[in-house]
C-alpha atoms as a PDB file:
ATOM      1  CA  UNK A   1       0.000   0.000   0.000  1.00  0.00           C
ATOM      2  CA  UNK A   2       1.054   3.994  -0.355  1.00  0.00           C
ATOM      3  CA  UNK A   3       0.488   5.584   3.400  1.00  0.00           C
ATOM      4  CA  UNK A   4       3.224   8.121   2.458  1.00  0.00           C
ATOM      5  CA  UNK A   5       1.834  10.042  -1.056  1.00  0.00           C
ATOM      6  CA  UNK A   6       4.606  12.306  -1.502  1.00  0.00           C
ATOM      7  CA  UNK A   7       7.432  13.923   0.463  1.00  0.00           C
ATOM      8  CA  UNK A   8       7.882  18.044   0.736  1.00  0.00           C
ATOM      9  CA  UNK A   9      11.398  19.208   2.074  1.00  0.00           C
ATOM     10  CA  UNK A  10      11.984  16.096   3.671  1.00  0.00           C
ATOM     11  CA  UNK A  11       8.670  15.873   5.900  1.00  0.00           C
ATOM     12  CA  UNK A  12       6.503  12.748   4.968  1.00  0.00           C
ATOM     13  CA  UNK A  13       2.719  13.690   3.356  1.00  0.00           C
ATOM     14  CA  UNK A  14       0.335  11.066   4.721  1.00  0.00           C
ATOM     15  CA  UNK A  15      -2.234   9.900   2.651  1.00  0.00           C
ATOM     16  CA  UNK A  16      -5.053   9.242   5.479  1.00  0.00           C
ATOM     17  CA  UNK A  17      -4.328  13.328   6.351  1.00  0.00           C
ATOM     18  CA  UNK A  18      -4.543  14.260   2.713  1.00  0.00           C
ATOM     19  CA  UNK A  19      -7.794  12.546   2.259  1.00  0.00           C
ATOM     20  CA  UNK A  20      -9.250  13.929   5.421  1.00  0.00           C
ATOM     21  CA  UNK A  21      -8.546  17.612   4.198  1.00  0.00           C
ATOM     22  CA  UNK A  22     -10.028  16.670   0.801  1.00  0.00           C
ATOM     23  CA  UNK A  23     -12.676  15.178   2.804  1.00  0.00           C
ATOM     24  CA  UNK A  24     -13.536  17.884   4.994  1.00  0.00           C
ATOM     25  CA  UNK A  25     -13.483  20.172   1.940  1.00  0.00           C
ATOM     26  CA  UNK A  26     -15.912  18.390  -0.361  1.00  0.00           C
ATOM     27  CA  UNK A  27     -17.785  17.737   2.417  1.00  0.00           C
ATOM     28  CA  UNK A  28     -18.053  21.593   3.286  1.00  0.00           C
ATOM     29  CA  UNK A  29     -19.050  22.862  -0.064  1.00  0.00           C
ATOM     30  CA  UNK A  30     -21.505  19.790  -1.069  1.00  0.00           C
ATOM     31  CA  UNK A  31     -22.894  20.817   2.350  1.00  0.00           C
ATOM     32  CA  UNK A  32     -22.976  24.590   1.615  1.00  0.00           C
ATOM     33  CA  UNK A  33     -24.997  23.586  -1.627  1.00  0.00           C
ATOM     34  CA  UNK A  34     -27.682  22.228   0.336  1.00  0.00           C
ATOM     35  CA  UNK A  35     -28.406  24.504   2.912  1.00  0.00           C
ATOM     36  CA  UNK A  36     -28.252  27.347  -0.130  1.00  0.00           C
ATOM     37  CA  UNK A  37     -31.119  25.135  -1.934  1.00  0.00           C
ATOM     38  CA  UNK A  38     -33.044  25.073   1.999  1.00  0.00           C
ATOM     39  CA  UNK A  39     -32.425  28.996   1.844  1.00  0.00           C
ATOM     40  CA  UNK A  40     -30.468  28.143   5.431  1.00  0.00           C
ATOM     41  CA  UNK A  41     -28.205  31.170   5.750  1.00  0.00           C
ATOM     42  CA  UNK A  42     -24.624  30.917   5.299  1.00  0.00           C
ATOM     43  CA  UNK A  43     -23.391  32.054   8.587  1.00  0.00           C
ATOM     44  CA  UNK A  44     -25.022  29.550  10.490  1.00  0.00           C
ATOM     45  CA  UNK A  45     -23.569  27.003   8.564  1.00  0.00           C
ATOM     46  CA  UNK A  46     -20.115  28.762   8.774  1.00  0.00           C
ATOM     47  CA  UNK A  47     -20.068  29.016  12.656  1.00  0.00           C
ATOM     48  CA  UNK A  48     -21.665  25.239  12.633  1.00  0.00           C
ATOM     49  CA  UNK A  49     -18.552  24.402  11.088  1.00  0.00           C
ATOM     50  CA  UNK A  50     -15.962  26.335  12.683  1.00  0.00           C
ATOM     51  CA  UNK A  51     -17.133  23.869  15.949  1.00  0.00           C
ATOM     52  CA  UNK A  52     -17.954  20.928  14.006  1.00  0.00           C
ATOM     53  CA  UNK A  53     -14.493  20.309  12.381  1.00  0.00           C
ATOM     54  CA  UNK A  54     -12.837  20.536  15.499  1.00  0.00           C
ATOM     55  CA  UNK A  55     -15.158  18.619  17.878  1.00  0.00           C
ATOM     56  CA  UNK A  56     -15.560  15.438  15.658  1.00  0.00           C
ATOM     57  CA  UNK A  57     -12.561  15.206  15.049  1.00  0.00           C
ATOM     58  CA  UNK A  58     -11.236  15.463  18.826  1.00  0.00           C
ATOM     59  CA  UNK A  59     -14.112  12.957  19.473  1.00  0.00           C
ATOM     60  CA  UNK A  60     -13.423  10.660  16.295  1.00  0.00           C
ATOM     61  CA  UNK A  61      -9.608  10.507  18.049  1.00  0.00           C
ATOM     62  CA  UNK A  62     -10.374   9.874  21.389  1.00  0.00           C
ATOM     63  CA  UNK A  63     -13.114   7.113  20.353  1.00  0.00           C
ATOM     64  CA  UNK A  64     -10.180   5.674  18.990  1.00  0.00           C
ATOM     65  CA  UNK A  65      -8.077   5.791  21.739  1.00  0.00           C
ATOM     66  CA  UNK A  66     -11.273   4.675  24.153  1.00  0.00           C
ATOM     67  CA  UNK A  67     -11.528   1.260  21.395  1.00  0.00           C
ATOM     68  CA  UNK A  68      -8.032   0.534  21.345  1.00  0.00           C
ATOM     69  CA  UNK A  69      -7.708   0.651  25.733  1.00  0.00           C
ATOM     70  CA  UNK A  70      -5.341   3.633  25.375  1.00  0.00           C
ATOM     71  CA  UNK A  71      -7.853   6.576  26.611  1.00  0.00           C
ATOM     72  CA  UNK A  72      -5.933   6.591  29.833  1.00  0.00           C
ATOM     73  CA  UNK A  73      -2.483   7.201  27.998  1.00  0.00           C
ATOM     74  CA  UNK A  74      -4.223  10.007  25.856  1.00  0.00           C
ATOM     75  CA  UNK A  75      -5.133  11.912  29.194  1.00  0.00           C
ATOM     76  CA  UNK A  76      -1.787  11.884  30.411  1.00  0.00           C
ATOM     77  CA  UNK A  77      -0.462  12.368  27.229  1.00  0.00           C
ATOM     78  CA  UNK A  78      -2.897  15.133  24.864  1.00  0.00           C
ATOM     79  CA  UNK A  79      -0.342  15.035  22.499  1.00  0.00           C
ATOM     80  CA  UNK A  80      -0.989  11.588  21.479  1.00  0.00           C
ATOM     81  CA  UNK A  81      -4.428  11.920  20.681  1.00  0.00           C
ATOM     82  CA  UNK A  82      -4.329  11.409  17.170  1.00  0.00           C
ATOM     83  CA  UNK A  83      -1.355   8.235  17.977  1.00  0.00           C
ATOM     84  CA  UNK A  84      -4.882   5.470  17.275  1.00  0.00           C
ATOM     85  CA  UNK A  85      -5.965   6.917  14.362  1.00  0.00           C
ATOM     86  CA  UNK A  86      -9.790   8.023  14.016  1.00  0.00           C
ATOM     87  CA  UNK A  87     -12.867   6.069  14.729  1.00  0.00           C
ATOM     88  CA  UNK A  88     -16.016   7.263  12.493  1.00  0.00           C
ATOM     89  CA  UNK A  89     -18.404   7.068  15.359  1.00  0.00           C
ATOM     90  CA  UNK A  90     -17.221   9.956  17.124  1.00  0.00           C
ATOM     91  CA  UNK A  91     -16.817  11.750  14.286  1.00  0.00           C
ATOM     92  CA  UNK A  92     -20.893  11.468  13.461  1.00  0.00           C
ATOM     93  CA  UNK A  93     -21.729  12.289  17.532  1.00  0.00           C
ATOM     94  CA  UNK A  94     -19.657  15.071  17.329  1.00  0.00           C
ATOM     95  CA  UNK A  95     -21.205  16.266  13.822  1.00  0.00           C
ATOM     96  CA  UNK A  96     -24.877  16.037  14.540  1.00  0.00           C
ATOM     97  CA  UNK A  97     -24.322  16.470  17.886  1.00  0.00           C
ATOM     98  CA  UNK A  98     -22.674  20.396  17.255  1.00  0.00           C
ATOM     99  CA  UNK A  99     -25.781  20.592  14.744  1.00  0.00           C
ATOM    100  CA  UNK A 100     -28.144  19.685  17.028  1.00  0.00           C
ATOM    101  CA  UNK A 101     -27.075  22.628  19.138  1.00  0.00           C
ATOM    102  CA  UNK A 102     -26.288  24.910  16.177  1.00  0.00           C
ATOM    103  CA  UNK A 103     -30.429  24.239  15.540  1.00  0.00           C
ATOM    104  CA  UNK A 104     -31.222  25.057  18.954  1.00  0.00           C
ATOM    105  CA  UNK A 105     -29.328  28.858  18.729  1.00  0.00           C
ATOM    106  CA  UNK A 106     -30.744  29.940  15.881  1.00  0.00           C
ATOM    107  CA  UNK A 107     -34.189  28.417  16.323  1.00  0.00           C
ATOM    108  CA  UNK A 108     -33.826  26.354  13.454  1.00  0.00           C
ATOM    109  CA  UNK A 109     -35.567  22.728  12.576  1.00  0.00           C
ATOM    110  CA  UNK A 110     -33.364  20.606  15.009  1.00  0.00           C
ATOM    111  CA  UNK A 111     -35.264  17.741  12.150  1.00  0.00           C
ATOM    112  CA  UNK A 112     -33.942  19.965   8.983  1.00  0.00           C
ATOM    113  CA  UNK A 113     -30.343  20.856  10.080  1.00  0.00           C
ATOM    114  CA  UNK A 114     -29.396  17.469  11.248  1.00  0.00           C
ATOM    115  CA  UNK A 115     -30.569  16.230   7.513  1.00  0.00           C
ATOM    116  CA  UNK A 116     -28.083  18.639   6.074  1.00  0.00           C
ATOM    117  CA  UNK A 117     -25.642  16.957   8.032  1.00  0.00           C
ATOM    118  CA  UNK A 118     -26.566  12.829   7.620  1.00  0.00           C
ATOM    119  CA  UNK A 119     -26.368  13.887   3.876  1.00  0.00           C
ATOM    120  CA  UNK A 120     -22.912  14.630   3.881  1.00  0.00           C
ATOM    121  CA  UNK A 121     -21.253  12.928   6.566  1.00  0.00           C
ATOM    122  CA  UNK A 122     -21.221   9.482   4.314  1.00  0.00           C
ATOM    123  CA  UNK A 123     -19.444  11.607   1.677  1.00  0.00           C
ATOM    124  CA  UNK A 124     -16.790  12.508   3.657  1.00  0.00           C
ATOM    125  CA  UNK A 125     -16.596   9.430   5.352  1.00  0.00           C
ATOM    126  CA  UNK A 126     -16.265   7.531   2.198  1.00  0.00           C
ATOM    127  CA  UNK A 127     -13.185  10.105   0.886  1.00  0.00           C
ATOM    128  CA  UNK A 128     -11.499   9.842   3.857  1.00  0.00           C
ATOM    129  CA  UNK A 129     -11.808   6.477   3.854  1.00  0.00           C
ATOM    130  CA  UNK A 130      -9.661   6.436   0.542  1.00  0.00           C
ATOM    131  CA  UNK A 131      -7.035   7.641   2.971  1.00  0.00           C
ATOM    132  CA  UNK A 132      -7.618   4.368   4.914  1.00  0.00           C
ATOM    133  CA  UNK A 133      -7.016   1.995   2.124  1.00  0.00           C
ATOM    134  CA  UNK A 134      -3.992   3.475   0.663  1.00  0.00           C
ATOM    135  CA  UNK A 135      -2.732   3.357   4.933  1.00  0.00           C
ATOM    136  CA  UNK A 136      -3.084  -0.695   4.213  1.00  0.00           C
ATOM    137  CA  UNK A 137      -4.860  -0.556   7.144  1.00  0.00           C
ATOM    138  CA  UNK A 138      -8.313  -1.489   8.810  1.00  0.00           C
ATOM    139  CA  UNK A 139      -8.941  -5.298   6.171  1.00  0.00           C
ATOM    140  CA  UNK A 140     -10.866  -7.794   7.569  1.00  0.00           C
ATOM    141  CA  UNK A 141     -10.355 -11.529   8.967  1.00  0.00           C
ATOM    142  CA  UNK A 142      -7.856 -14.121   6.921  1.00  0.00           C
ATOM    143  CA  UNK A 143     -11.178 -16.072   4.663  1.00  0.00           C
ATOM    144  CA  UNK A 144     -10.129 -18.663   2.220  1.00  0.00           C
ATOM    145  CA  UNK A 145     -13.845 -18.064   0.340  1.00  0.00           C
ATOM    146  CA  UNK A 146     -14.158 -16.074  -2.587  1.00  0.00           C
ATOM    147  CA  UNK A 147     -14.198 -12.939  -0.766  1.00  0.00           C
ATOM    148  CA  UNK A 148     -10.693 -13.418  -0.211  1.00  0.00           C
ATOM    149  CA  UNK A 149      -8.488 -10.894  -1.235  1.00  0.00           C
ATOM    150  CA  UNK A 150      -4.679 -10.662  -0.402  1.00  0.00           C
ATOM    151  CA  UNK A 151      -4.283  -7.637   1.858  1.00  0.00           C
ATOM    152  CA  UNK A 152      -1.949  -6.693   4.616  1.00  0.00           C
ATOM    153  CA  UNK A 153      -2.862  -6.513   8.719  1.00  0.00           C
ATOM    154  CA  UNK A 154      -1.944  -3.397  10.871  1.00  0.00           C
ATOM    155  CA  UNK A 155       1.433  -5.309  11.286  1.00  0.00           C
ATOM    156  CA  UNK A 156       1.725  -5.511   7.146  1.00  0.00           C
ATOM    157  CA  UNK A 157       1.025  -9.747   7.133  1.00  0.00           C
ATOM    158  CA  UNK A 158      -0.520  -9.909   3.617  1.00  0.00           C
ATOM    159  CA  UNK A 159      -3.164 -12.715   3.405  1.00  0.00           C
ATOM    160  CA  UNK A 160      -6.345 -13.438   2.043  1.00  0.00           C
ATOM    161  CA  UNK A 161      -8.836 -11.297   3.838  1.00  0.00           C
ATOM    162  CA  UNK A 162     -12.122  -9.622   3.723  1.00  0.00           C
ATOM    163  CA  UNK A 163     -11.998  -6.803   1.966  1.00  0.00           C
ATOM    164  CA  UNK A 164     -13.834  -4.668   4.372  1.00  0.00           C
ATOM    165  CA  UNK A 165     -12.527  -1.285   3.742  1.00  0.00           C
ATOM    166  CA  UNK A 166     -13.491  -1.174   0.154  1.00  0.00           C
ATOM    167  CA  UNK A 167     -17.134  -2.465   1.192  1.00  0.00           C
ATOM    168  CA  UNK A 168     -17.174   0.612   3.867  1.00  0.00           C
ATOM    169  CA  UNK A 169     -15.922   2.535   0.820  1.00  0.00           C
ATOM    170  CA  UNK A 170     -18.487   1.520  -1.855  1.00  0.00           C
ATOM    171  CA  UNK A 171     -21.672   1.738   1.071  1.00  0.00           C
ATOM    172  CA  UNK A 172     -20.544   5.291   2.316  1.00  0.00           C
ATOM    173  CA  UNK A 173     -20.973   6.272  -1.608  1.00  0.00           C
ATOM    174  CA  UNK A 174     -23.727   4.085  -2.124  1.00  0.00           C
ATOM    175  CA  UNK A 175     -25.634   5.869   0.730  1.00  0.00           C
ATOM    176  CA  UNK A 176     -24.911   9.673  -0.080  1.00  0.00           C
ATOM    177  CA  UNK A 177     -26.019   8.922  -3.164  1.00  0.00           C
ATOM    178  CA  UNK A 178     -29.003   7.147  -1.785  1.00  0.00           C
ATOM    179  CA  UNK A 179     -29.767  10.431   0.597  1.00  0.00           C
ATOM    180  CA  UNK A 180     -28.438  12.920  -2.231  1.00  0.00           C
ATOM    181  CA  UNK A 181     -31.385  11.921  -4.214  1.00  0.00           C
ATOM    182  CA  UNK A 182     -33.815  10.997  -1.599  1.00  0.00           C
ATOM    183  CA  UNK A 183     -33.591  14.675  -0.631  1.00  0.00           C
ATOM    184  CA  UNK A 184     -35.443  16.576  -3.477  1.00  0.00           C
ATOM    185  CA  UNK A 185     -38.424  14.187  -2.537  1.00  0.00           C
ATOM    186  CA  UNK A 186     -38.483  16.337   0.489  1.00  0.00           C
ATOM    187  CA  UNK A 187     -39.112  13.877   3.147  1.00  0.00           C
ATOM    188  CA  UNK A 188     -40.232  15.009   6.707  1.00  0.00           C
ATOM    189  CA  UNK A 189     -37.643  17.012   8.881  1.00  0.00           C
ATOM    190  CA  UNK A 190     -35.508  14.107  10.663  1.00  0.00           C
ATOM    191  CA  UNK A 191     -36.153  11.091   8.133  1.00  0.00           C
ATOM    192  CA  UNK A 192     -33.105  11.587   6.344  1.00  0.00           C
ATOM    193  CA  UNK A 193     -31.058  11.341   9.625  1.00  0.00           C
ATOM    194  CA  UNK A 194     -32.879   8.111  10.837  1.00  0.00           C
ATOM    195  CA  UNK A 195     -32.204   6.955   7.464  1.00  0.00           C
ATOM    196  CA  UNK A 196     -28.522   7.437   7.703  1.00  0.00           C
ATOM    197  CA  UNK A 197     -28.533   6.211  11.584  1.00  0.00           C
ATOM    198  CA  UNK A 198     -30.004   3.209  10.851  1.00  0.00           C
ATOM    199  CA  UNK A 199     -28.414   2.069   7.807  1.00  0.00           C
ATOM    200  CA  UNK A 200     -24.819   3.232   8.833  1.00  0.00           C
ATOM    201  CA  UNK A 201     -25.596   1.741  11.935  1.00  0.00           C
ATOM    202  CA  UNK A 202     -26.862  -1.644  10.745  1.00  0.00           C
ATOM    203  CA  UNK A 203     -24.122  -2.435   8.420  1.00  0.00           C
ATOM    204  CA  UNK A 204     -21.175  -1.525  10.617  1.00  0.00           C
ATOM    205  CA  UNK A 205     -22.993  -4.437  12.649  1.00  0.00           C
ATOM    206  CA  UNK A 206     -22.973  -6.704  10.127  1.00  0.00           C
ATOM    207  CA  UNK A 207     -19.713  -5.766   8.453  1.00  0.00           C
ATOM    208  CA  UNK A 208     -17.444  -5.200  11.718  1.00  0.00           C
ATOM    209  CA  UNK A 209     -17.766  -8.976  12.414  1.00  0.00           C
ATOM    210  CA  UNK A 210     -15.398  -9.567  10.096  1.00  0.00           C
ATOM    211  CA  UNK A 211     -12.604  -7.322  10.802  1.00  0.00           C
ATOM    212  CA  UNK A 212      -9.628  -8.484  13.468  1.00  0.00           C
ATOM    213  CA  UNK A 213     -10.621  -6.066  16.301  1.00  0.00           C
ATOM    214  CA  UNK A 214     -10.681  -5.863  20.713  1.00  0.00           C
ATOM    215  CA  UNK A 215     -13.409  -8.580  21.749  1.00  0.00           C
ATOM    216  CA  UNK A 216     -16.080  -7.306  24.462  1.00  0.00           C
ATOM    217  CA  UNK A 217     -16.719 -10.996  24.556  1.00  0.00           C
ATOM    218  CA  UNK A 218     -17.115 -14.489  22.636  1.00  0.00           C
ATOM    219  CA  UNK A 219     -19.916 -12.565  19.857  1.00  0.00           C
ATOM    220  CA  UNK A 220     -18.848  -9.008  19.835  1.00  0.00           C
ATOM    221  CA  UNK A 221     -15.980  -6.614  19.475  1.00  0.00           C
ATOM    222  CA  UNK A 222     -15.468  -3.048  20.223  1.00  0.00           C
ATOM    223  CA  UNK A 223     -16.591  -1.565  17.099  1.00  0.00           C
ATOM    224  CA  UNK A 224     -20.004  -3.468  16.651  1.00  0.00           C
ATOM    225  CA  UNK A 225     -20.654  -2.866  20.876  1.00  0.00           C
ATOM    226  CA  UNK A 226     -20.841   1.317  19.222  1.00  0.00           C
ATOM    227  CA  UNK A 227     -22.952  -0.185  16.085  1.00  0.00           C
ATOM    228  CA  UNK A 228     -25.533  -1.416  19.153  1.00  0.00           C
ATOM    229  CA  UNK A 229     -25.044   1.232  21.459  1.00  0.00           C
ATOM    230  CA  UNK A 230     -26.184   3.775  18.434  1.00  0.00           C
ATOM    231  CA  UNK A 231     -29.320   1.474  17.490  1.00  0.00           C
ATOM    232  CA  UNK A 232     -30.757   1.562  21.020  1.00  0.00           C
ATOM    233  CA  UNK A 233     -30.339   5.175  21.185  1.00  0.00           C
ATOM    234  CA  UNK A 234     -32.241   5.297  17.613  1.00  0.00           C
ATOM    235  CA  UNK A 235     -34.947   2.909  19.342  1.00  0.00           C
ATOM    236  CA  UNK A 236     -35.498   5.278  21.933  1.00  0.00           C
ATOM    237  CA  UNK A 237     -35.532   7.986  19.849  1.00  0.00           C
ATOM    238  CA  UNK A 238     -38.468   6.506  17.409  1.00  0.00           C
ATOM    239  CA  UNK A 239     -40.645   5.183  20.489  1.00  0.00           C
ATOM    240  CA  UNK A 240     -40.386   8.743  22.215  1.00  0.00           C
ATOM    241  CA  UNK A 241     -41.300  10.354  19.062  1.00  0.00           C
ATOM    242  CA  UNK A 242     -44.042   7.568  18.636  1.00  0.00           C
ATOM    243  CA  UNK A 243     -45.723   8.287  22.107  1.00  0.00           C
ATOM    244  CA  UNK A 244     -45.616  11.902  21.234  1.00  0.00           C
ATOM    245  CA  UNK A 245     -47.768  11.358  17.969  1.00  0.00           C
ATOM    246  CA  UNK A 246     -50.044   9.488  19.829  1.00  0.00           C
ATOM    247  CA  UNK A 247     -50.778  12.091  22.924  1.00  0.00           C
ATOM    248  CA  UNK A 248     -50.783  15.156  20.443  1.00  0.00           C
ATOM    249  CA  UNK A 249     -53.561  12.587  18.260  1.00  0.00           C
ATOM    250  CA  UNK A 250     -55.604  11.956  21.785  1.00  0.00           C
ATOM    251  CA  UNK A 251     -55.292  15.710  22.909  1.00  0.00           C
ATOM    252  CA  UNK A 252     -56.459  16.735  19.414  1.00  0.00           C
ATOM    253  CA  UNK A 253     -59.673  14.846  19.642  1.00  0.00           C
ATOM    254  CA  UNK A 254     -61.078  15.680  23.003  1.00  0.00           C
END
């Protein structure tokens, strides 16, 4: 694989950090494109990402560091926070969480803004990504089935493995294009991000069981324990707004 792209006066240019500035930057003007279309003005979306950036990325690191048992070294040592690499998960709290409170400032849908930002998160989760493959890192369990392709481990032990990175690569595409179109069928304010919640959520289940990664126990690793965690909070989430429906439906017809 190519982790290194290019070197500039001696200093090594990553490719996972050049794909997570192209990332961030595609991400910022496809998003900038929507909320122009929504007739969302512009300075909200610039202060939402003036936090945004920052915060999900300082989350996406330290849900790293939390997955890979090193949070405690990362607290006595800040300057390693980026040492694990990021994890998308905090990335996506820290993105619709800053939007959620973006909304609640300037009295905005909390519904519409966070479907700006499920739109575009699996775009710039799927460039970055890019990043990720050309790192060699992140492939899936040794498989001698037809899945099977020869790929290297975080210790660079080629085999035949799962190709899970370019599956995570060809769903976060699949599903901004999925949303990008859904979108001009102007589905209620919030759909969108259940949409994206769900599905992301559903296949990191499924697809994390076959990447080499820290067991919780026998049946589950790190990775898919976040998959489950973000499910039940989605589960919640549809049941409260469900009971809602149905006392605004029995107050309406008294």
């Amino acid at each position: 694989m190519h982790p290194i792209l290019f070197v500039i006066s001696g200093i090594p240019i990553y490719a996972s950090a050049v794909f997570l500035v192209l990332a961030l930057i595609i991400g910022f003007f496809v998003g900038r494109y929507e909320i122009l279309r929504r007739e969302i003005r512009v300075k909200e979306y610039y202060y939402y990402w003036g936090l945004a950036g920052p915060v999900g990325l300082v989350l996406a690191a330290a849900n790293s560091a939390l997955f890979h048992g090193r949070i405690v070294f990362v607290l006595a040592n800040p300057g390693e926070l980026t040492s694990s690499g990021l994890v998308s998960f905090g990335a996506i709290v820290g993105a619709l969480g800053v939007g959620f409170i973006n909304a609640k400032v300037y009295r905005r849908s909390v519904g519409q803004t966070l479907d700006v930002i499920s739109i575009i998160l699996p775009l710039i989760l799927g460039v970055y990504r890019i990043g990720c493959i050309l790192n060699g890192c992140c492939y899936g369990l040794e498989t001698e089935g037809v899945l099977g392709y020869y790929l290297p481990n975080l210790s660079g032990q080629w085999a035949h493995r799962y190709p899970t990175q370019f599956m995570l690569l060809a769903f976060d595409f699949a599903l901004f294009v999925l949303l990008w179109r859904w979108r001009l069928r102007k589905p209620g304010d919030g759909k969108i991000t259940l949409v994206f919640l769900l599905s992301f959520s559903i296949f990191r289940l499924l697809l994390d069981g076959l990447r080499e990664l820290p067991m919780v126990n026998d049946w589950l690793n790190i990775l898919q324990l976040g998959s489950l965690t973000f499910l039940l909070i989605i589960g919640y989430v549809l049941i409260m707004l469900r009971l809602n429906n149905l006392a605004r439906k029995k107050e309406s017809s008294k």
